[in-house]
Protein backbone atom coordinates (compact mmCIF):
# COMPACT_ATOMS: atom_id res chain seq x y z
CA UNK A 1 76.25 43.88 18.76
CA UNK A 2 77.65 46.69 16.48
CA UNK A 3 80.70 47.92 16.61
CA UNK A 4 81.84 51.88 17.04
CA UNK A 5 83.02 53.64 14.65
CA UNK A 6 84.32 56.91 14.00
CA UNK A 7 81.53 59.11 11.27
CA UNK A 8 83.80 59.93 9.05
CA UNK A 9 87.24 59.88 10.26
CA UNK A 10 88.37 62.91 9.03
CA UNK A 11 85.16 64.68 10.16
CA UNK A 12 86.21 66.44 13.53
CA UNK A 13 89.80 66.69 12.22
CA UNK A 14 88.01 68.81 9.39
CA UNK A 15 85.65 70.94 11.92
CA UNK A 16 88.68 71.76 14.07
CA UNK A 17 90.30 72.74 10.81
CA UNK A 18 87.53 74.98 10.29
CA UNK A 19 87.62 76.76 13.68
CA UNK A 20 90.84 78.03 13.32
CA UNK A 21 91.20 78.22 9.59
CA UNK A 22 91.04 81.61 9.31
CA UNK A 23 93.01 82.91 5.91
CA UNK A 24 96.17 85.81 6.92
CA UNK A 25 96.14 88.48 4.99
CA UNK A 26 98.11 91.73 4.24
CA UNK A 27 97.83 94.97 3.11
CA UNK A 28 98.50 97.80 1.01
CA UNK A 29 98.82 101.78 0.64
CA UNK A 30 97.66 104.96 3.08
CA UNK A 31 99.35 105.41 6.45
CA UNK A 32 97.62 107.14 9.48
CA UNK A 33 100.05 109.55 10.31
CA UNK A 34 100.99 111.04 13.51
CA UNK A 35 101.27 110.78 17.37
CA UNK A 36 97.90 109.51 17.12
CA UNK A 37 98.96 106.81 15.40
CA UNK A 38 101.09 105.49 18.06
CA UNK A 39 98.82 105.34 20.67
CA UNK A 40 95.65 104.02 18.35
CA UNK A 41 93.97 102.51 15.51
CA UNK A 42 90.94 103.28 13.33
CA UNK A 43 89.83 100.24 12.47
CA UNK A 44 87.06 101.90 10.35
CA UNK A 45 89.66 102.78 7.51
CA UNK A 46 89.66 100.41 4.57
CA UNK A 47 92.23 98.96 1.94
CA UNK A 48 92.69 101.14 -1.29
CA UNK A 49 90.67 99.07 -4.31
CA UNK A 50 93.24 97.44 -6.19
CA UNK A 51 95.21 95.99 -3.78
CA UNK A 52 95.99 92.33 -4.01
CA UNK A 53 97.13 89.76 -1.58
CA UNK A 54 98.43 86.27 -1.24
CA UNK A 55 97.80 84.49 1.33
CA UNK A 56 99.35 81.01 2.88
CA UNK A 57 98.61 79.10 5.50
CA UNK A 58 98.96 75.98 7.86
CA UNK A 59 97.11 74.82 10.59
CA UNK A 60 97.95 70.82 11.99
CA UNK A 61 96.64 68.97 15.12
CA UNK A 62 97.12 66.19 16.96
CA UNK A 63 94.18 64.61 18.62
CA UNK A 64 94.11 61.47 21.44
CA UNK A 65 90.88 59.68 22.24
CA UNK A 66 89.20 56.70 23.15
CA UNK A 67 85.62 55.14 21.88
CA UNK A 68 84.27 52.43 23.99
CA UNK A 69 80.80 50.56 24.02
CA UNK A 70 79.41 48.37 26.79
CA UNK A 71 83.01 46.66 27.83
CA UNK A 72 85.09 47.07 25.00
CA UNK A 73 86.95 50.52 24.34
CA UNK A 74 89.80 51.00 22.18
CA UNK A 75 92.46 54.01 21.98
CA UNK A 76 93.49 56.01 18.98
CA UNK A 77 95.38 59.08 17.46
CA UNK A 78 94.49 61.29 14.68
CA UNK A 79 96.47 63.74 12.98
CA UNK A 80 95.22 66.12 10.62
CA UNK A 81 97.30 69.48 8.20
CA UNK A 82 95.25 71.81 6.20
CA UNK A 83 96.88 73.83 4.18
CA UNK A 84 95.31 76.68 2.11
CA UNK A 85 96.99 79.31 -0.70
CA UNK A 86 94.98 82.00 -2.71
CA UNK A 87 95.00 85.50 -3.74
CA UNK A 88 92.45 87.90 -3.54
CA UNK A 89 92.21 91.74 -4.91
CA UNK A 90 90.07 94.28 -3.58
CA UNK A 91 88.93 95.55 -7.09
CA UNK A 92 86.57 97.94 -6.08
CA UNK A 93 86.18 100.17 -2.36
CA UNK A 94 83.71 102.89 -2.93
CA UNK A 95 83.19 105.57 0.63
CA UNK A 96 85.15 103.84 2.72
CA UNK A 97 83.46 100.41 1.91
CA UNK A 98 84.69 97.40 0.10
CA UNK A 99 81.83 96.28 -2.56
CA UNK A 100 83.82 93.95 -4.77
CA UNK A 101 86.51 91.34 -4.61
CA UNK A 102 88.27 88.69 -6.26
CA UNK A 103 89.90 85.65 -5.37
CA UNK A 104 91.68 82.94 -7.19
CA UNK A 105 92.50 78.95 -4.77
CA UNK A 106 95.40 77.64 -5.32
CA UNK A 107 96.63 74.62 -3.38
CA UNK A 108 93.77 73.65 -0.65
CA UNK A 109 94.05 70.24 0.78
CA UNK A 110 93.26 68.31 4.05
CA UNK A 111 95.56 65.73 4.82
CA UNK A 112 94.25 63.07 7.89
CA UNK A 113 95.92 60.38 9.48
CA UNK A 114 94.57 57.93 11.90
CA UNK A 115 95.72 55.35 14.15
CA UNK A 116 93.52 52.77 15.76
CA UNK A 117 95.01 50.00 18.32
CA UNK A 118 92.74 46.85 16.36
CA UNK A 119 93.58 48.24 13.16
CA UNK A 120 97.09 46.78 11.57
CA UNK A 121 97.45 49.75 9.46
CA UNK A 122 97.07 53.56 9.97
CA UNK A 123 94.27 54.91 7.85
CA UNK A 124 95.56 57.58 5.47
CA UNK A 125 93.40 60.25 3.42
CA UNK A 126 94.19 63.23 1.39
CA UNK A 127 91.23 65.67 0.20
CA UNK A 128 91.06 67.95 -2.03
CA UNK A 129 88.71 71.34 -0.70
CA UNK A 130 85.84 72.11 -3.26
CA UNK A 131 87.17 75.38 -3.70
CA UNK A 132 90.90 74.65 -4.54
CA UNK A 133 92.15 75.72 -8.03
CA UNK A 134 89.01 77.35 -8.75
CA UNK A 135 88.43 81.71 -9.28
CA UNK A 136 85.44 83.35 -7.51
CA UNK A 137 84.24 86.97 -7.50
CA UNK A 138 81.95 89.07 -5.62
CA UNK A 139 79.31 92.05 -5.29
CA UNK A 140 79.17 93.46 -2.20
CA UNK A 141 77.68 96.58 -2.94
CA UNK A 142 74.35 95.57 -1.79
CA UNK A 143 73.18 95.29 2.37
CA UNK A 144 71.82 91.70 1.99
CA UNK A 145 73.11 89.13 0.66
CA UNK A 146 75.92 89.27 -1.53
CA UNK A 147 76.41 87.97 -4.79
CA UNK A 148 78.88 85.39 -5.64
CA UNK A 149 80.01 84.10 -9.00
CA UNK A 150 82.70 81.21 -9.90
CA UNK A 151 84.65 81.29 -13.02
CA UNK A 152 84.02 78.39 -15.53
CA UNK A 153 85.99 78.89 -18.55
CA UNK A 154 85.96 82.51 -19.66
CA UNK A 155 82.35 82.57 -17.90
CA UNK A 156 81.22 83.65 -14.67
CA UNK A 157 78.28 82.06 -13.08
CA UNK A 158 75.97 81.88 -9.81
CA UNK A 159 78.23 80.11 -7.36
CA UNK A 160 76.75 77.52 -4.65
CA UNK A 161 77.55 74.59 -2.16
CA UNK A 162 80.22 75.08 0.08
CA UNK A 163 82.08 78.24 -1.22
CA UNK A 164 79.19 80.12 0.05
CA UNK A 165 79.64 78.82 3.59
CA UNK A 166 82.97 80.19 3.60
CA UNK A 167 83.34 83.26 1.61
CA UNK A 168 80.76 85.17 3.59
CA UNK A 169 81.12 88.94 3.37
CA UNK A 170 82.85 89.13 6.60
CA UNK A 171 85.37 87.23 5.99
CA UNK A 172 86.21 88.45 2.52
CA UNK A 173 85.98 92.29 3.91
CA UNK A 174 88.66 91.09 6.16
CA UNK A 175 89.54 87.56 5.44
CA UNK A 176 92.05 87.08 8.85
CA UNK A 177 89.29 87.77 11.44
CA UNK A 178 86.72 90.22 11.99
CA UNK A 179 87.77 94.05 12.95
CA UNK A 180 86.31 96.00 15.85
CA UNK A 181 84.34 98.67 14.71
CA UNK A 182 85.89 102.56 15.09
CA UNK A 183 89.32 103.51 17.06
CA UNK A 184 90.73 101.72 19.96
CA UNK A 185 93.26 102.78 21.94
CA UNK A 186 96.30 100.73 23.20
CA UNK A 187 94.88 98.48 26.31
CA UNK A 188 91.40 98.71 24.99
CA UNK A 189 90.06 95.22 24.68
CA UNK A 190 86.97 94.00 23.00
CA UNK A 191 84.91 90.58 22.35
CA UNK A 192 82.63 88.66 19.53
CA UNK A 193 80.20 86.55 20.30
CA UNK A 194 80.90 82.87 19.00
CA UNK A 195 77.90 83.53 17.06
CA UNK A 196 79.93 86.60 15.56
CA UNK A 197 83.04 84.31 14.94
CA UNK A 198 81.17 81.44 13.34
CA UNK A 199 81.70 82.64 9.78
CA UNK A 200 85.26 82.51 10.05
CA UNK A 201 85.08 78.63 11.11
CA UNK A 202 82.94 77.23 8.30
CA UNK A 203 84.99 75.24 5.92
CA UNK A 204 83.77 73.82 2.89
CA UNK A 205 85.53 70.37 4.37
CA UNK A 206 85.52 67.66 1.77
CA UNK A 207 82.39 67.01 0.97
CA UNK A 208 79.26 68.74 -0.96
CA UNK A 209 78.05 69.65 1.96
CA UNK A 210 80.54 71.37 3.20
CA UNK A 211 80.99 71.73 7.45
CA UNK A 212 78.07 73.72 9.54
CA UNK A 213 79.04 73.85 12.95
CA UNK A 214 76.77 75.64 16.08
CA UNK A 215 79.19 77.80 17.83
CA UNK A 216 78.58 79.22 21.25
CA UNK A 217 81.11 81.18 23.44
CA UNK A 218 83.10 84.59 23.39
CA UNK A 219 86.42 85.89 22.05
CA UNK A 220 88.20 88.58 23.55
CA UNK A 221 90.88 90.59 21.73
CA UNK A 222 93.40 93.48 23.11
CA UNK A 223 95.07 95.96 21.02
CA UNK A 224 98.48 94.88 23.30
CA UNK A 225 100.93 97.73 21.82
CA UNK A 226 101.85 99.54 18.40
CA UNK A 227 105.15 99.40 17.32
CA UNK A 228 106.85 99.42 13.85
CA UNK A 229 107.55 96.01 12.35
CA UNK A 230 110.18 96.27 9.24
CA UNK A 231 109.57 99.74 9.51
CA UNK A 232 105.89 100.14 9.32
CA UNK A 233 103.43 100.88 12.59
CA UNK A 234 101.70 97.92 13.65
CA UNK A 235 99.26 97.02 15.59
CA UNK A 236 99.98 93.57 17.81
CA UNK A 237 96.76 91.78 19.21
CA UNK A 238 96.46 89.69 21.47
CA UNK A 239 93.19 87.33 21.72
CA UNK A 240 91.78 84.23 23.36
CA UNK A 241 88.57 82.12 22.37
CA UNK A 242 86.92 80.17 24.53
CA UNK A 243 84.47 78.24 22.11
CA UNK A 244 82.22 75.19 22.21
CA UNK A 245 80.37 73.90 19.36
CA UNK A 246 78.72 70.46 18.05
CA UNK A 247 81.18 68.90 16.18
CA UNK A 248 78.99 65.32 14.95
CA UNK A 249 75.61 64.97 15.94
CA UNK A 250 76.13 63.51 19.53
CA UNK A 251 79.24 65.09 20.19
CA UNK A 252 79.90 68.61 21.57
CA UNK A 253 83.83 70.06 22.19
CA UNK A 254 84.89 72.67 24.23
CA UNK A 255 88.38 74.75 23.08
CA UNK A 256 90.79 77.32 24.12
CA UNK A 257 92.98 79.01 21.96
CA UNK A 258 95.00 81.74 22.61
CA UNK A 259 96.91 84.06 19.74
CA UNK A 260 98.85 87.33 18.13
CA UNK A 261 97.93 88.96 15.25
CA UNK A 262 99.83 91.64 13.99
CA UNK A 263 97.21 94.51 11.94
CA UNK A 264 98.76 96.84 8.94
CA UNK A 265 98.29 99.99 10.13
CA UNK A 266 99.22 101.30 6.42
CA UNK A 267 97.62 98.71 4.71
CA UNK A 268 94.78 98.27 6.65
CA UNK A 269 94.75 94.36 7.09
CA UNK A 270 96.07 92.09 8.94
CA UNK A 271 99.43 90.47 7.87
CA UNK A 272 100.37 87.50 10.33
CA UNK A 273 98.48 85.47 12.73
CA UNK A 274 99.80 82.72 15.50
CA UNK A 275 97.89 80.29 17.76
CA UNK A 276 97.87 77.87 19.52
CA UNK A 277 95.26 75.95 22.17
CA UNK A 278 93.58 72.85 23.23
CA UNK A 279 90.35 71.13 22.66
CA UNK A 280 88.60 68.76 24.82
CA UNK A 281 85.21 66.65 23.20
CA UNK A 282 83.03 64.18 24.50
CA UNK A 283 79.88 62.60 23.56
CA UNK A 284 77.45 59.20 22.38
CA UNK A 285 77.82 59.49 18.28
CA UNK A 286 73.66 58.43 17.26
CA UNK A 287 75.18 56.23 15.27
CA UNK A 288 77.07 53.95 17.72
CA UNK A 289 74.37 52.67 19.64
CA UNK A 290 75.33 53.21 23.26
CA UNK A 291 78.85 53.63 22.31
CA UNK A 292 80.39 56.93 23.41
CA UNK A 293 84.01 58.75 22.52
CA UNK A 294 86.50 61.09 24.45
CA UNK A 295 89.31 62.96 23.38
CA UNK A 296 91.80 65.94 23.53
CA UNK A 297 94.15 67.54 21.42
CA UNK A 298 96.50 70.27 20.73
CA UNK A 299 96.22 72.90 17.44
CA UNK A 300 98.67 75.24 15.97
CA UNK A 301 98.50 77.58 13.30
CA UNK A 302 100.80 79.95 11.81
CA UNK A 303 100.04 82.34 8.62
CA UNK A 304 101.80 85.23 6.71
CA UNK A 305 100.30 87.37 3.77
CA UNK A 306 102.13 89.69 1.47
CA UNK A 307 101.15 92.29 -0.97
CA UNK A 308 101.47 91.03 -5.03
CA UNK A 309 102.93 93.56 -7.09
CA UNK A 310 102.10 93.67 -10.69
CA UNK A 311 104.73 94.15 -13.44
């Protein structure tokens, strides 16, 4: 008889990573002045080209679950932290639209831990993401597909694999999450499709391969208030996603998160995000053989962006 086993341990830890990875951001120049600009927001406008961000962020979670097959079953914990640094300039914004961009990974790891009853030991793993201490640009200018290089040396070439998963042009037009299109006023709410949201939860993972999750659902967002924050106006969202997606081939999770983002008005961008929320999966892996697994968990995330100022 074979025995369960978890498809790569670090596997759902990595797609839940990737659901709520979503880089935080901030901002730069041009202010929409006025009473208008208490009472709404064009989300239409922009950055300014030049304007260059870093971005850090941390997401960890804390899963429970058992697998079981015919009469045995067995209990464990997994524990997961991504964390994820880079900088990335808008170099070029042409009418209002942003048609090139740069950005440069730092530190990008996936740390798992996991705790099975038969096992003496906890198994331990750190991973390094594809993408981490490498430079990447790219040409947006066209309505298709967009074109994106890597750096190798002092030369740029075609880049593939799993940066092209995740830097998708949605996502590196607004790297946070995506923006409503034209001006909502304070109470206004509005959704995305988890369809729509499903570029801002690949991650390349740790493999070649990268993660490529199917993501059904809705996520509905509220411009809650405006209000200055260390003396600029900002727009505070709030939002909640109610997603399910197959996570390994066999297994399907459900998840609620709820959140606050705060959006720039002056710099256009978002420039802090919070969440938190729960996931429930279930499901008979193919490769276990009658075997199925259950389990919940808990996520949080927290992530700040700041303008870099050149000297």
């Amino acid at each position: 008889m074979s025995t369960l086993t978890l498809n790569k341990p670090t596997g759902i830890a990595c797609a839940l990573a990737a659901l709520v990875a979503m880089p935080f951001v901030a901002f730069a120049p041009q202010d929409q002045e006025g009473a208008a600009a208490t009472k709404s927001i064009n989300f239409d406008l922009r950055p300014e080209a030049g304007l260059k961000i870093a971005v850090k962020g941390k997401m960890t979670v804390a899963l429970d679950g058992t697998m079981s097959q015919g009469e045995m079953e067995h209990t464990f914990k997994q524990s997961m932290a991504e964390s994820q640094n880079y900088t990335q300039k808008f170099t070029e914004v042409k009418e209002n639209k942003i048609t090139k961009v740069e950005r440069t990974y730092e530190e990008s790891t996936v740390k798992t831990k996991l705790e099975i009853e038969v096992l003496p030991e906890p198994q331990e793993s750190e991973n390094e993401n594809p993408v981490a201490w490498k430079s990447y640009r790219a040409d947006m200018s066209g309505e298709d597909e967009i074109k994106l290089e890597v750096k190798d040396g002092d030369e740029w070439t075609a880049a593939a694999g799993p940066a092209k998963k995740q830097l998708t042009r949605r996502r590196l037009e607004s790297p946070l999450m995506p923006l409503p299109k034209g001006t909502k006023q304070v109470g206004e709410s509005w959704e995305f499709s988890g369809k729509e949201l499903k570029d801002y939860f690949q991650d390349p993972g740790s493999d070649e391969e990268g993660m490529d999750v199917e993501m059904d659902g809705t996520g509905t967002f509220e411009l809650a208030e405006i209000k200055p924050i260390y003396g600029v106006m900002c727009g505070v969202i709030k939002f909640k996603l109610q997603l399910g997606m197959d996570i390994q081939s066999g297994i399907t999770a459900k998840m609620v998160i709820s959140g606050t983002a705060i959006y720039n008005i002056k710099h256009r961008v978002y420039t802090e995000v919070k969440l938190e929320g729960t996931m429930n999966a279930e499901g008979e892996p193919e490769e276990s053989e009658g075997g199925s697994l259950q389990m919940k968990g808990k996520v949080a995330q927290k992530a700040t962006a700041k303008v870099v100022t050149d000297e």
